[in-house]
Structures are given as structure tokens and as C-alpha cells.
N, C-alpha and C. Protein backbone atom coordinates (compact mmCIF):
# COMPACT_ATOMS: atom_id res chain seq x y z
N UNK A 1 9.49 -26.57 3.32
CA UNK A 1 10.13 -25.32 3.63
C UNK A 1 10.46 -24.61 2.32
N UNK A 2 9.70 -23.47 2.70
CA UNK A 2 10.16 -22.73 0.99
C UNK A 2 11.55 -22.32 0.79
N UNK A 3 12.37 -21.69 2.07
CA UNK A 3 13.95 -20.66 2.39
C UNK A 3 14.55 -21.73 2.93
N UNK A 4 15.66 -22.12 1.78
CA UNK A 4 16.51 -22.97 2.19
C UNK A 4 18.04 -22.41 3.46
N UNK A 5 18.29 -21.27 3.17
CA UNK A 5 19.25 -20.55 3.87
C UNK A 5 18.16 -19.10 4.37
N UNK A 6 19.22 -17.97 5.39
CA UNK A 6 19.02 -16.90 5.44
C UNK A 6 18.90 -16.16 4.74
N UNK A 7 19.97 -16.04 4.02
CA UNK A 7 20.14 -14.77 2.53
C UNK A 7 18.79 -14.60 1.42
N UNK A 8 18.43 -15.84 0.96
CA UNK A 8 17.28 -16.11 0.51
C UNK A 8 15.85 -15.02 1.72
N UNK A 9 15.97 -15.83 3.00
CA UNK A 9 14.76 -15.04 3.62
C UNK A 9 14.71 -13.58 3.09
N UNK A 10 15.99 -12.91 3.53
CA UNK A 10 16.37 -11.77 3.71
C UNK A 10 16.18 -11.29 2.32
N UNK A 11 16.42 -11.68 1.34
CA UNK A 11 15.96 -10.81 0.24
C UNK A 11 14.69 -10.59 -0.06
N UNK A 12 13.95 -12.11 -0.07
CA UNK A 12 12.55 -11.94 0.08
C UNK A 12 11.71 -11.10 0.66
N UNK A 13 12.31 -10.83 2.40
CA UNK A 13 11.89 -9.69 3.45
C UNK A 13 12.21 -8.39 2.58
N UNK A 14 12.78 -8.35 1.83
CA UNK A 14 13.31 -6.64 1.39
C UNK A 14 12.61 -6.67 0.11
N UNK A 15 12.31 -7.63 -0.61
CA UNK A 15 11.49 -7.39 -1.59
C UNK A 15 9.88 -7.45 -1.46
N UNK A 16 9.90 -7.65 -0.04
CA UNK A 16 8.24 -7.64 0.66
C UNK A 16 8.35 -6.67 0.75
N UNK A 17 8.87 -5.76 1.55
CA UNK A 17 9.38 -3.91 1.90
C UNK A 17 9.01 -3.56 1.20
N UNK A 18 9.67 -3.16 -0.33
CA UNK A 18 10.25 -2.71 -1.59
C UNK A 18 8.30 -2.43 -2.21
N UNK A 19 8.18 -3.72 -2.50
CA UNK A 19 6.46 -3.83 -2.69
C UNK A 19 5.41 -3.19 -2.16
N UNK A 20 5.78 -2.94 -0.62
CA UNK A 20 4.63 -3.13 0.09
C UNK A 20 5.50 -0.93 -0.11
N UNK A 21 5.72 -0.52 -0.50
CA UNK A 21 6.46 1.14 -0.43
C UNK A 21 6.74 1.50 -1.79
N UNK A 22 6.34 0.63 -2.72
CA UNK A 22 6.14 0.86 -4.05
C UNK A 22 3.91 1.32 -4.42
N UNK A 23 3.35 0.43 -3.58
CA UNK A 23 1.91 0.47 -3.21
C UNK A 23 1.15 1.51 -2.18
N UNK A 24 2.19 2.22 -1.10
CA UNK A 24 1.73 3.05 -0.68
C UNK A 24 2.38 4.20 -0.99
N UNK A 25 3.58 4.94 -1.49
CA UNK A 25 3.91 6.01 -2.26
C UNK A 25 2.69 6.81 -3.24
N UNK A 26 1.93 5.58 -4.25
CA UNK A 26 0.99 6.33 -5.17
C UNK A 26 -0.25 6.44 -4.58
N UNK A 27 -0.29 5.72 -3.63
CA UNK A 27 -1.46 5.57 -2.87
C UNK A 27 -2.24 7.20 -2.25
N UNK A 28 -0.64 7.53 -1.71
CA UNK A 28 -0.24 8.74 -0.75
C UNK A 28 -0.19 9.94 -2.10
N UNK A 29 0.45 9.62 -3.05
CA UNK A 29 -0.15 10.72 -3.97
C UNK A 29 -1.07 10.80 -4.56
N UNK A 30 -1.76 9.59 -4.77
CA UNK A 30 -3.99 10.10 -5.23
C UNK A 30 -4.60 10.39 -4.47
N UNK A 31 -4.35 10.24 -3.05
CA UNK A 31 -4.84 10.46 -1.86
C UNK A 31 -4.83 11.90 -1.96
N UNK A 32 -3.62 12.50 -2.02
CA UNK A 32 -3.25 14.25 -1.52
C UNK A 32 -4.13 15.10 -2.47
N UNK A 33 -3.45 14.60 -3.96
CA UNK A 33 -3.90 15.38 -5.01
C UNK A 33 -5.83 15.19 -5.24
N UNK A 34 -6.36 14.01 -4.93
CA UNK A 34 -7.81 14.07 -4.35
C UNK A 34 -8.47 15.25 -3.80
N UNK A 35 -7.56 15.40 -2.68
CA UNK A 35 -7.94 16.17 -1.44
C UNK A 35 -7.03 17.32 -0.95
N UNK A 36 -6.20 18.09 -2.21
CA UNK A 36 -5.71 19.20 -1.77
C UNK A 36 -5.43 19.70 -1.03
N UNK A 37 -6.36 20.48 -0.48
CA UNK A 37 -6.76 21.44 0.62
C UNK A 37 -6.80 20.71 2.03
N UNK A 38 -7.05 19.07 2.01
CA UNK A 38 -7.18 18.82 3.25
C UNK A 38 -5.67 17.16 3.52
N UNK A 39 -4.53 18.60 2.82
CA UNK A 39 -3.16 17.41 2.54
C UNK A 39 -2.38 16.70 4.25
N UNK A 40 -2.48 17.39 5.23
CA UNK A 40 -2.21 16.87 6.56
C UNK A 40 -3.26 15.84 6.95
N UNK A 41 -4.53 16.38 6.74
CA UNK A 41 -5.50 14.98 7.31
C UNK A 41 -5.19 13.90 6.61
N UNK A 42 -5.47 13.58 5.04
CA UNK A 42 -5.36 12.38 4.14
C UNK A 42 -3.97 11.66 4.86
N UNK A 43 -3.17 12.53 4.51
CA UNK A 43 -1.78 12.13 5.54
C UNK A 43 -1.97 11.27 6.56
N UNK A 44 -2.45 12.09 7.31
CA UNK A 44 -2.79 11.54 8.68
C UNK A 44 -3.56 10.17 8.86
N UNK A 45 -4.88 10.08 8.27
CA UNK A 45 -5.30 8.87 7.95
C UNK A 45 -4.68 7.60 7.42
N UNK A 46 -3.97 8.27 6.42
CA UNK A 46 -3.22 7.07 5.80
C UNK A 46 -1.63 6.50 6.53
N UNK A 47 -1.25 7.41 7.46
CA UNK A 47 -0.43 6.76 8.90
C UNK A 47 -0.88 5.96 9.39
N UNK A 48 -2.40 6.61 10.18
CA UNK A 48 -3.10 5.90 10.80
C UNK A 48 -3.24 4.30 10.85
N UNK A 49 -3.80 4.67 9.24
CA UNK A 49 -4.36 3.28 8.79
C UNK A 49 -3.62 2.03 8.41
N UNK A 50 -1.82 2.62 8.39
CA UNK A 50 -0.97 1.51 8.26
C UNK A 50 -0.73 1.08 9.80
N UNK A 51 -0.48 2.16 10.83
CA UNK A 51 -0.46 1.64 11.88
C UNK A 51 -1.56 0.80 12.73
N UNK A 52 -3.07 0.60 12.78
CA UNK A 52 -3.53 -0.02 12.85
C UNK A 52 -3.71 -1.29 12.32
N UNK A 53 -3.17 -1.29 10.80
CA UNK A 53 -3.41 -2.75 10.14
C UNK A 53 -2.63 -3.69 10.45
N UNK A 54 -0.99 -2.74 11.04
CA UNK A 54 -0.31 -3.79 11.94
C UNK A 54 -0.59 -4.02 13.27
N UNK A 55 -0.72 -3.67 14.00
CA UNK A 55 -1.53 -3.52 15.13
C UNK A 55 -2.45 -4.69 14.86
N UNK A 56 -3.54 -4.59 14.16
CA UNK A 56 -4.31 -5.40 14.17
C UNK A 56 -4.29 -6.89 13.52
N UNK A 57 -2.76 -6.76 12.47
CA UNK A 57 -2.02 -8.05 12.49
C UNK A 57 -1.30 -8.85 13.20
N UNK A 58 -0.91 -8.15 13.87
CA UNK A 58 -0.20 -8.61 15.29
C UNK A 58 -1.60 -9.39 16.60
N UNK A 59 -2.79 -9.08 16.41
CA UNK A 59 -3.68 -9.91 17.24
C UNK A 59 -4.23 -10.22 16.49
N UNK A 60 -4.08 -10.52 14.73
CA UNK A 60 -5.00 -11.65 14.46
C UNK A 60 -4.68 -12.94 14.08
N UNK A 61 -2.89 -12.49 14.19
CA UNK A 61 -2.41 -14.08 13.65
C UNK A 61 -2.05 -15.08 14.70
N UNK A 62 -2.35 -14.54 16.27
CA UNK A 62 -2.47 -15.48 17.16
C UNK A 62 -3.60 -16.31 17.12
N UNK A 63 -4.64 -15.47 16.93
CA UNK A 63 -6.02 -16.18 16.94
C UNK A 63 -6.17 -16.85 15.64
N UNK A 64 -5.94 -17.19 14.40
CA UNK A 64 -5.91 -17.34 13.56
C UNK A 64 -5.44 -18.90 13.66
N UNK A 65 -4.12 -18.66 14.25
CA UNK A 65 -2.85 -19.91 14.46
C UNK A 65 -3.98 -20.74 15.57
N UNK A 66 -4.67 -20.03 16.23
CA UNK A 66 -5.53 -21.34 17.31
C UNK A 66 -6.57 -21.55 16.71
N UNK A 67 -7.33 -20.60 15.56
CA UNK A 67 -8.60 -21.62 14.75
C UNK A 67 -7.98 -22.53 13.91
N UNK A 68 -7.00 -21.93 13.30
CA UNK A 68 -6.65 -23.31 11.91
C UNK A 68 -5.16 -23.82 12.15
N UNK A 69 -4.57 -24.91 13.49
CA UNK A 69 -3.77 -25.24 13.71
C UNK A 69 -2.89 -26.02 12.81
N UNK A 70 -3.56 -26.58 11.90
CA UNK A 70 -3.05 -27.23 10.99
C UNK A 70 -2.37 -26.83 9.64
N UNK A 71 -2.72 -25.35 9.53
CA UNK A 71 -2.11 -24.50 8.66
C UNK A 71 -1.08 -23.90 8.82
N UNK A 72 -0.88 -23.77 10.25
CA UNK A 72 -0.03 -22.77 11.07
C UNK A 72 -0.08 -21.68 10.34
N UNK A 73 1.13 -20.82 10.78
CA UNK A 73 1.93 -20.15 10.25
C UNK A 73 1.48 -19.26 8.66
N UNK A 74 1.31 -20.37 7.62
CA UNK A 74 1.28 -20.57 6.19
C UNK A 74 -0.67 -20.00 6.14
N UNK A 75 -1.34 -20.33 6.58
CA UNK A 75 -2.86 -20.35 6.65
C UNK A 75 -2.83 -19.05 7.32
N UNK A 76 -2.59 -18.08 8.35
CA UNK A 76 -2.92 -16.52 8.42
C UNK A 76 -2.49 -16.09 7.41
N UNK A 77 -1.54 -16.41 7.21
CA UNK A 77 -1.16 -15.22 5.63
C UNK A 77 -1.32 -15.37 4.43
N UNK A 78 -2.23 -16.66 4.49
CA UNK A 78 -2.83 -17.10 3.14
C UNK A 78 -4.22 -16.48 3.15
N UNK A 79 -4.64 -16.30 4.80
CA UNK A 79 -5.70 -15.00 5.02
C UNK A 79 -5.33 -13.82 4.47
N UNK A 80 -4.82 -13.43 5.04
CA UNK A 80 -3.86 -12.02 4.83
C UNK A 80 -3.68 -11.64 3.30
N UNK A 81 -3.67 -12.54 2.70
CA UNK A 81 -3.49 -12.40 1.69
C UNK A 81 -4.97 -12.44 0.16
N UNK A 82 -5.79 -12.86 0.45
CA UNK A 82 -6.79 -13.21 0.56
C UNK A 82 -7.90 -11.98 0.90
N UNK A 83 -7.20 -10.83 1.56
CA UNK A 83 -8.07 -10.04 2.27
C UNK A 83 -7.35 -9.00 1.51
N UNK A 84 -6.35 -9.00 1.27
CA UNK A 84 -5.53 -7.97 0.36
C UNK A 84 -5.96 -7.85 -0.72
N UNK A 85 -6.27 -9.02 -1.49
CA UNK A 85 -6.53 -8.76 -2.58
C UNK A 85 -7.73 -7.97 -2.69
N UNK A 86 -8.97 -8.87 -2.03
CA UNK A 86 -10.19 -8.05 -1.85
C UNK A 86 -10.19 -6.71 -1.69
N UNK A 87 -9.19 -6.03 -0.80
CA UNK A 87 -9.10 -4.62 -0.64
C UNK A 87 -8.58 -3.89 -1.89
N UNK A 88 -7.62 -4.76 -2.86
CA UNK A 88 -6.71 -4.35 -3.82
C UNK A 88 -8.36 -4.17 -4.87
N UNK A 89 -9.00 -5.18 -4.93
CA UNK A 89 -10.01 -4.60 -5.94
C UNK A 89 -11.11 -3.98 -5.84
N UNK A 90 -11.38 -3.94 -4.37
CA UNK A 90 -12.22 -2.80 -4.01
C UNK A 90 -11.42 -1.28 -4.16
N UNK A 91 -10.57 -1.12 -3.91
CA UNK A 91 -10.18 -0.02 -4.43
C UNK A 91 -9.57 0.27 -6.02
N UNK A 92 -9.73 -0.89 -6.84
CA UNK A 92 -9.47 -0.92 -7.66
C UNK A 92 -10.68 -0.34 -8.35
N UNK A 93 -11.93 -1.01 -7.91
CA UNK A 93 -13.29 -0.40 -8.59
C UNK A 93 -13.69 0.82 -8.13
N UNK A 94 -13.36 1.18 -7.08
CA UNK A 94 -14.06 2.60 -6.17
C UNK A 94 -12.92 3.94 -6.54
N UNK A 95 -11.92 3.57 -6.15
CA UNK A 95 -10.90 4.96 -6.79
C UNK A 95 -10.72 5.03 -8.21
N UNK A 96 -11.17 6.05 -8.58
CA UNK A 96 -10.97 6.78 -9.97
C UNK A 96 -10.12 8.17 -9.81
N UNK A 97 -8.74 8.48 -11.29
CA UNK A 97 -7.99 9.08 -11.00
C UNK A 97 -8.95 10.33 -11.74
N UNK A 98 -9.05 11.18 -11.05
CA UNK A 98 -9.55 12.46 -11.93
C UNK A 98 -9.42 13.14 -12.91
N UNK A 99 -9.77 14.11 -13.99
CA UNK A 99 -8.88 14.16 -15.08
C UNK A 99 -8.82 15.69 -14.22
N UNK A 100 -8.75 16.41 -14.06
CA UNK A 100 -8.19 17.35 -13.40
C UNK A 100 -6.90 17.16 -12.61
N UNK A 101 -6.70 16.30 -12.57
CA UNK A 101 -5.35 16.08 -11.46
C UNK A 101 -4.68 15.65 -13.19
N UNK A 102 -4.80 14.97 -14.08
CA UNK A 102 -3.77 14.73 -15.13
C UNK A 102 -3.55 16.25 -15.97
N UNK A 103 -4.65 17.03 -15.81
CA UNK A 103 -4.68 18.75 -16.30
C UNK A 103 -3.93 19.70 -15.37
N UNK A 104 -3.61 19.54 -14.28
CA UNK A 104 -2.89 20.56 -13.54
C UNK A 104 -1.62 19.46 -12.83
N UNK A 105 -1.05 18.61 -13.53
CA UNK A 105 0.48 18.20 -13.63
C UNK A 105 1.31 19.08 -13.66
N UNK A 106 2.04 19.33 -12.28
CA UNK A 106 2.87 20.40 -12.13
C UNK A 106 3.90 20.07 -12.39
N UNK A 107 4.51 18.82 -13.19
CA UNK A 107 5.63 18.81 -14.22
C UNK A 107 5.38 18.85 -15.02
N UNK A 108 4.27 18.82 -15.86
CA UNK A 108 3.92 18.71 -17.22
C UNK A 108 4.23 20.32 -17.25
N UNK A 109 3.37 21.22 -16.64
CA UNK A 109 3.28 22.79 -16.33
C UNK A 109 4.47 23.45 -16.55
N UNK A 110 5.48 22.81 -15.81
CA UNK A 110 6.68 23.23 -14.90
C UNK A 110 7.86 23.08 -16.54
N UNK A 111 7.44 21.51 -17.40
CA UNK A 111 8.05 21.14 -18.54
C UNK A 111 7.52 22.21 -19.92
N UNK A 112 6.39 23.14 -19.73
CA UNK A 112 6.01 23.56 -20.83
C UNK A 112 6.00 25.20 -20.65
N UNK A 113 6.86 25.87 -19.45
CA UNK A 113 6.87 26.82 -19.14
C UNK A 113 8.73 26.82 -19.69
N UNK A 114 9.18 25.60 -19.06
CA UNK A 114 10.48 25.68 -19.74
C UNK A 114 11.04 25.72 -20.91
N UNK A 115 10.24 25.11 -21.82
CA UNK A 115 9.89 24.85 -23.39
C UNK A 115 9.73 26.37 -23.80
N UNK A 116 8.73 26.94 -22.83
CA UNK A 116 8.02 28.17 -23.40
C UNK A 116 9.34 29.12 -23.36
N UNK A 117 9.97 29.22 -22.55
CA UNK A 117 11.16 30.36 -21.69
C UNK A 117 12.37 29.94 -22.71
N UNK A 118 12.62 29.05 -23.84
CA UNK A 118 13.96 28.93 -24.75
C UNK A 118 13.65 29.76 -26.07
């Protein structure tokens, strides 16, 4: 057993949160600034696509728990985890940040108009 008490779980659970909303915040801003003009759809997709992945975590760790009984529990999310990463470096190799999006930084803009105006 890894959580000897509750308090322990419970921080862990909030530092799973914390992580997992630290990873989709920038996600949601390369996404927008990508795709400008089409800022409600990207949006939209990327709702989407969290709500399905739970959705679709929720029916795969039953089936999971009846192929590899002996893992229980510990063995889906050692899947899960496993599949994350793969996604973490597929998008690690496939998304590139544009240099146009580091050229029209509307704080950088916003910081050198203020500079400019003293």
C-alpha cells in the first residue's frame, strides 16, 4: 500500500488536479493562438476531448481489471500511464510553437507601448 492515511491520498488527489490543469491551460493557449480565427471550435474540441477521455476511462478500466486480474487496480493505470506518455511525445514531436505567435505577444506589445507612452 503506497497511502498510509487519508490526508496523504488527498493531497496526492490535488496534486494529480494541480498537474493534470497546469498541462491543459498551455495546451488551451497553443491551441487558440494556432488557430485564431477559429478560437470557439479549438475550444470546443479540446472540451470535447477531455470529456471523452474520461468517458472512455471509465469503460476501460473495467475491462482492463478483467484482462490483467493480477495487477488490479495498479496495472490500468500503469496503462494509462504508459499511453500518456506516448501521447506526451507525440505531441511533443508534432506541435511546434510558431514564431509568429512569440512576434505578436500581446504583453510584450502591451509592455513596449507602455515603455513607449513615459
Amino acid at each position: 500500500m503506497f497511502v498510509a492515511n487519508f490526508w496523504w491520498a488527498a493531497i496526492t488527489l490535488f496534486l494529480a488536479g494541480a498537474g493534470s490543469a497546469l498541462v491543459y491551460t498551455p495546451l488551451l493557449s497553443i491551441a487558440i493562438n494556432l488557430y485564431p480565427k477559429k478560437r470557439g471550435t479549438v475550444m470546443g474540441l479540446l472540451m470535447r476531448g477531455a470529456g471523452i477521455g474520461m468517458l472512455l476511462s471509465g469503460l476501460m478500466v473495467p475491462f482492463l481489471l478483467q484482462q490483467l486480474p493480477e495487477l488490479g487496480w495498479r496495472g490500468a493505470w500503469l496503462i494509462f500511464g504508459v499511453l500518456t506518455l506516448i501521447v506526451v511525445l507525440l505531441a511533443f514531436c508534432t506541435i511546434k510553437l510558431p514564431s509568429s505567435i512569440q512576434k505578436n505577444n500581446v504583453w510584450r506589445r502591451h509592455v513596449i507601448y507602455y515603455k513607449a507612452g513615459q
